[in-house]
Protein backbone atom coordinates (compact mmCIF):
# COMPACT_ATOMS: atom_id res chain seq x y z
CA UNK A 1 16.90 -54.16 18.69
CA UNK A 2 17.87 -52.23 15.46
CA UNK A 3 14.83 -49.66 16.32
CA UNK A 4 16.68 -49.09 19.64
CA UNK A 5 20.44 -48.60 17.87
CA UNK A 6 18.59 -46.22 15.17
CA UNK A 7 17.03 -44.13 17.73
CA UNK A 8 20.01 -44.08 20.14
CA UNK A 9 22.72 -42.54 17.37
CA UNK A 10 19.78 -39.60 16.46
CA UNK A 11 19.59 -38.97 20.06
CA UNK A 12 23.58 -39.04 20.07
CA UNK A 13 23.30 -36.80 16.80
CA UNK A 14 21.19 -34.54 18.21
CA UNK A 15 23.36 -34.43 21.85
CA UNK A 16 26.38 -33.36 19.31
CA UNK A 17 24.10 -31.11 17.63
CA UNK A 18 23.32 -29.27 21.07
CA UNK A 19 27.16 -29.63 22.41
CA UNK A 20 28.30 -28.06 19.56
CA UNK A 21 26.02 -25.19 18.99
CA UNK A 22 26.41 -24.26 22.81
CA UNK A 23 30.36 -23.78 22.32
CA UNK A 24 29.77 -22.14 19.65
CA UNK A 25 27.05 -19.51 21.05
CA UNK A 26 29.36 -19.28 24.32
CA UNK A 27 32.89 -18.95 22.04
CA UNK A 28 31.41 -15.97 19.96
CA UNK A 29 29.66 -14.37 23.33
CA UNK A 30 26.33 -15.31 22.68
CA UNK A 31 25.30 -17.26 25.43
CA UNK A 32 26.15 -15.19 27.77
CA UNK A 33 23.13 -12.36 26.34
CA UNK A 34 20.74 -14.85 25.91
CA UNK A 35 21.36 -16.05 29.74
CA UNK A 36 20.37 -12.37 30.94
CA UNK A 37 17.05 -11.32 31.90
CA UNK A 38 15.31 -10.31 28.92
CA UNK A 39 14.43 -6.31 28.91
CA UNK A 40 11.90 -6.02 26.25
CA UNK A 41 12.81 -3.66 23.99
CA UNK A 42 10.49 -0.12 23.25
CA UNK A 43 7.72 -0.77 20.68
CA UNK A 44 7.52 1.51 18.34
CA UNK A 45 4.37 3.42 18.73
CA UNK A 46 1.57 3.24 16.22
CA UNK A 47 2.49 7.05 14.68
CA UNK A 48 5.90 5.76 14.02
CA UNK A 49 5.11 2.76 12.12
CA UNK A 50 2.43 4.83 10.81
CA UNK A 51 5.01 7.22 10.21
CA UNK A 52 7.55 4.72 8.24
CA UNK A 53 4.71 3.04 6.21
CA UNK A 54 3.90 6.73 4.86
CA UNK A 55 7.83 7.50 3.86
CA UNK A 56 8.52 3.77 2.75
CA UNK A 57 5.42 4.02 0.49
CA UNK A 58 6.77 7.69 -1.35
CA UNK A 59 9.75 6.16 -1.73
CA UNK A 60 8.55 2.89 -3.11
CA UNK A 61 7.05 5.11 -5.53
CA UNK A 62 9.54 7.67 -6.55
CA UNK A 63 11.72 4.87 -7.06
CA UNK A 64 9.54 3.36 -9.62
CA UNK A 65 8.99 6.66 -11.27
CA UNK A 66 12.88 7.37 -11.42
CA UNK A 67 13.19 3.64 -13.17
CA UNK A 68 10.42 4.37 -15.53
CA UNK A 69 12.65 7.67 -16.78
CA UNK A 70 15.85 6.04 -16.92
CA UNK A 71 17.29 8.77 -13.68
CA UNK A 72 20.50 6.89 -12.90
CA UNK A 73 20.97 9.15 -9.91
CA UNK A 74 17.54 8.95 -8.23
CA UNK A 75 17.50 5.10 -9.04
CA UNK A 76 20.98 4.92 -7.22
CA UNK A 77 19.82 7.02 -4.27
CA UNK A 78 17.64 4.70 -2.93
CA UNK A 79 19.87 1.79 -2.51
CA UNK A 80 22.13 0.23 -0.50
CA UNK A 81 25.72 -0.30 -1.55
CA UNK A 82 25.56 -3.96 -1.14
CA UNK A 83 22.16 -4.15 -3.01
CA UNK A 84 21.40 -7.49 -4.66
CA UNK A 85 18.54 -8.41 -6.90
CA UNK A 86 17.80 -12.16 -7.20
CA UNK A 87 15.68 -12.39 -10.66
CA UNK A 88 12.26 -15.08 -11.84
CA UNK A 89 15.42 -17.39 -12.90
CA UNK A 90 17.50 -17.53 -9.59
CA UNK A 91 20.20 -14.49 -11.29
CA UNK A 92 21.99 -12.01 -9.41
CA UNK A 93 22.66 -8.36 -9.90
CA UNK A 94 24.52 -6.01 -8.23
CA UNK A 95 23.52 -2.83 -7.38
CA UNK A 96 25.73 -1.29 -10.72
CA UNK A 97 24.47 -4.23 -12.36
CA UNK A 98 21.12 -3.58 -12.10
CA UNK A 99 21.11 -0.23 -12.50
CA UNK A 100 23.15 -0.16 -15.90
CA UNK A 101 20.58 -2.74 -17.25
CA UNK A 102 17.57 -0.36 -16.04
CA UNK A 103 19.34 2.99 -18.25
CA UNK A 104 20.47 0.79 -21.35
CA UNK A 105 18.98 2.37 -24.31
CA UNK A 106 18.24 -1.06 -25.12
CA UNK A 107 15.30 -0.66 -22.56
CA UNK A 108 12.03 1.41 -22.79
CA UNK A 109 9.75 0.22 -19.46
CA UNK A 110 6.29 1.94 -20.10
CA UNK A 111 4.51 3.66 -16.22
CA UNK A 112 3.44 1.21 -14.65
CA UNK A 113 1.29 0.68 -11.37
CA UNK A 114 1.89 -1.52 -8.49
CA UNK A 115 -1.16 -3.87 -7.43
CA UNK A 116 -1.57 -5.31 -4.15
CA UNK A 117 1.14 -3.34 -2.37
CA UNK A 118 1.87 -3.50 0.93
CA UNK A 119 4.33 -2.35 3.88
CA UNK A 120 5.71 -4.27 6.70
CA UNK A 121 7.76 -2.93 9.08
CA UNK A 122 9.83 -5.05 11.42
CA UNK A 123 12.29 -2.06 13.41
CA UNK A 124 15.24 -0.92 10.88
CA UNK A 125 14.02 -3.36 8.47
CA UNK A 126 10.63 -3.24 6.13
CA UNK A 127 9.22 -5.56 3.75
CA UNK A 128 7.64 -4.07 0.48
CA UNK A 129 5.55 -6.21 -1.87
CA UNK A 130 3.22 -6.35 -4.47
CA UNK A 131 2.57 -7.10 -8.17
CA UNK A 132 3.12 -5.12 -11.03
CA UNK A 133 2.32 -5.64 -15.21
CA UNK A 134 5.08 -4.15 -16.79
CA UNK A 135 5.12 -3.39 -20.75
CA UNK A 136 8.13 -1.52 -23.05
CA UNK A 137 10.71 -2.62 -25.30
CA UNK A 138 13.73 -4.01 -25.19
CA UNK A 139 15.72 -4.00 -28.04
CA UNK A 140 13.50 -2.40 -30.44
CA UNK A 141 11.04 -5.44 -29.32
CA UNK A 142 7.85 -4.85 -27.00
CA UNK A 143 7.55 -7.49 -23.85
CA UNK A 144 5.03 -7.69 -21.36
CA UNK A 145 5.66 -9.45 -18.06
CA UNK A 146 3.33 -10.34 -14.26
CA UNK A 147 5.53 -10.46 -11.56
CA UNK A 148 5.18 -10.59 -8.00
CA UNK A 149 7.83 -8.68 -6.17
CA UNK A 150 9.29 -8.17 -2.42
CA UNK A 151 11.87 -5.23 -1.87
CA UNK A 152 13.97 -5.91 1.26
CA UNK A 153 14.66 -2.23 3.01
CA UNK A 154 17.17 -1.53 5.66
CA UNK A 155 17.06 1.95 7.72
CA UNK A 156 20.85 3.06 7.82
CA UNK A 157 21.89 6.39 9.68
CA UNK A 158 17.99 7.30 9.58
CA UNK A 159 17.53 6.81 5.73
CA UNK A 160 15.83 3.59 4.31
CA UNK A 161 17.34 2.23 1.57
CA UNK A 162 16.44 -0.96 -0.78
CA UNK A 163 19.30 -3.64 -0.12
CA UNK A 164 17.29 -6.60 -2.29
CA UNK A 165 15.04 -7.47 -4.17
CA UNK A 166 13.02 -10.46 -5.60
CA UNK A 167 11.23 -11.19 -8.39
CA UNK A 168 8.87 -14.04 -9.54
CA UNK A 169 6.86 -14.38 -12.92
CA UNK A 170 3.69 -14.49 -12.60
CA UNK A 171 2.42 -17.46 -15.22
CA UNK A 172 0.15 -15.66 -18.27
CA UNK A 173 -3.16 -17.47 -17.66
């Protein structure tokens, strides 16, 4: 008899659940778009994806470049003005944030490569990943990290820019 009470208040749950998410699709005019015949919407074709992967890839690149000489304005450029950057230990940056730590004169990244990179592109947004072994100085001191990486880009008024990023360590073996 308890079995039956348990399962009858998830159902209930789950019925309050569905009520509730219902109102709230049809109060903020969602319901109402997702009851219309779906029109698919036009793929892009090959030669544009092709297209993006190309220009996301340059810029991806030119970005790392302008970071590795300290050029506030190209760094600045390619990012959105809500950028975030969510750091190995769960920290946030903001866009000035971020880019005052990456032109301290505290900091001296050495070029660097990118290993494993790779573009994904999903409409106005694009996924870029990869690992990188970055050495320089900070401080006076040298450091050496391995970190895997995903850069979040959004295309606004036909221009990608970078609106976050993520790091993780990568464990020295």
């Amino acid at each position: 008899m308890a079995c039956r009470a348990e399962r009858h208040n998830e159902l209930m749950c789950l019925v309050r659940r569905l009520v509730l998410f219902a109102s709230l699709t049809a109060t903020l005019g969602w319901l109402p778009a997702c009851a219309l015949p779906s029109v698919p919407a036009p793929s892009p074709s090959a030669t544009d994806v092709a297209r993006d992967v190309a220009t996301l890839t340059r810029q991806s690149d030119a970005w790392d470049q302008a970071i590795v000489r300290k050029d506030r304005a190209a760094i600045a450029a390619n990012m959105s003005a809500d950028f975030r950057q969510i750091g190995s230990s769960g920290e946030v940056e903001t866009r000035q944030s971020f880019i005052d730590d990456l032109v301290s004169d505290d900091l001296v990244i050495d070029p660097y490569t990118v290993e494993e990179f790779e573009v994904r592109v999903y409409g106005d947004t694009a996924l870029l990943s990869g690992r990188t072994r970055m050495t320089g100085r900070y401080q006076g001191k040298p450091f050496s990290t391995h970190y895997r990486y995903i850069d979040v880009y959004v295309r606004v008024n036909g221009q990608w820019k970078v609106c976050s990023v993520q790091t993780t360590r990568i464990a020295a073996p």
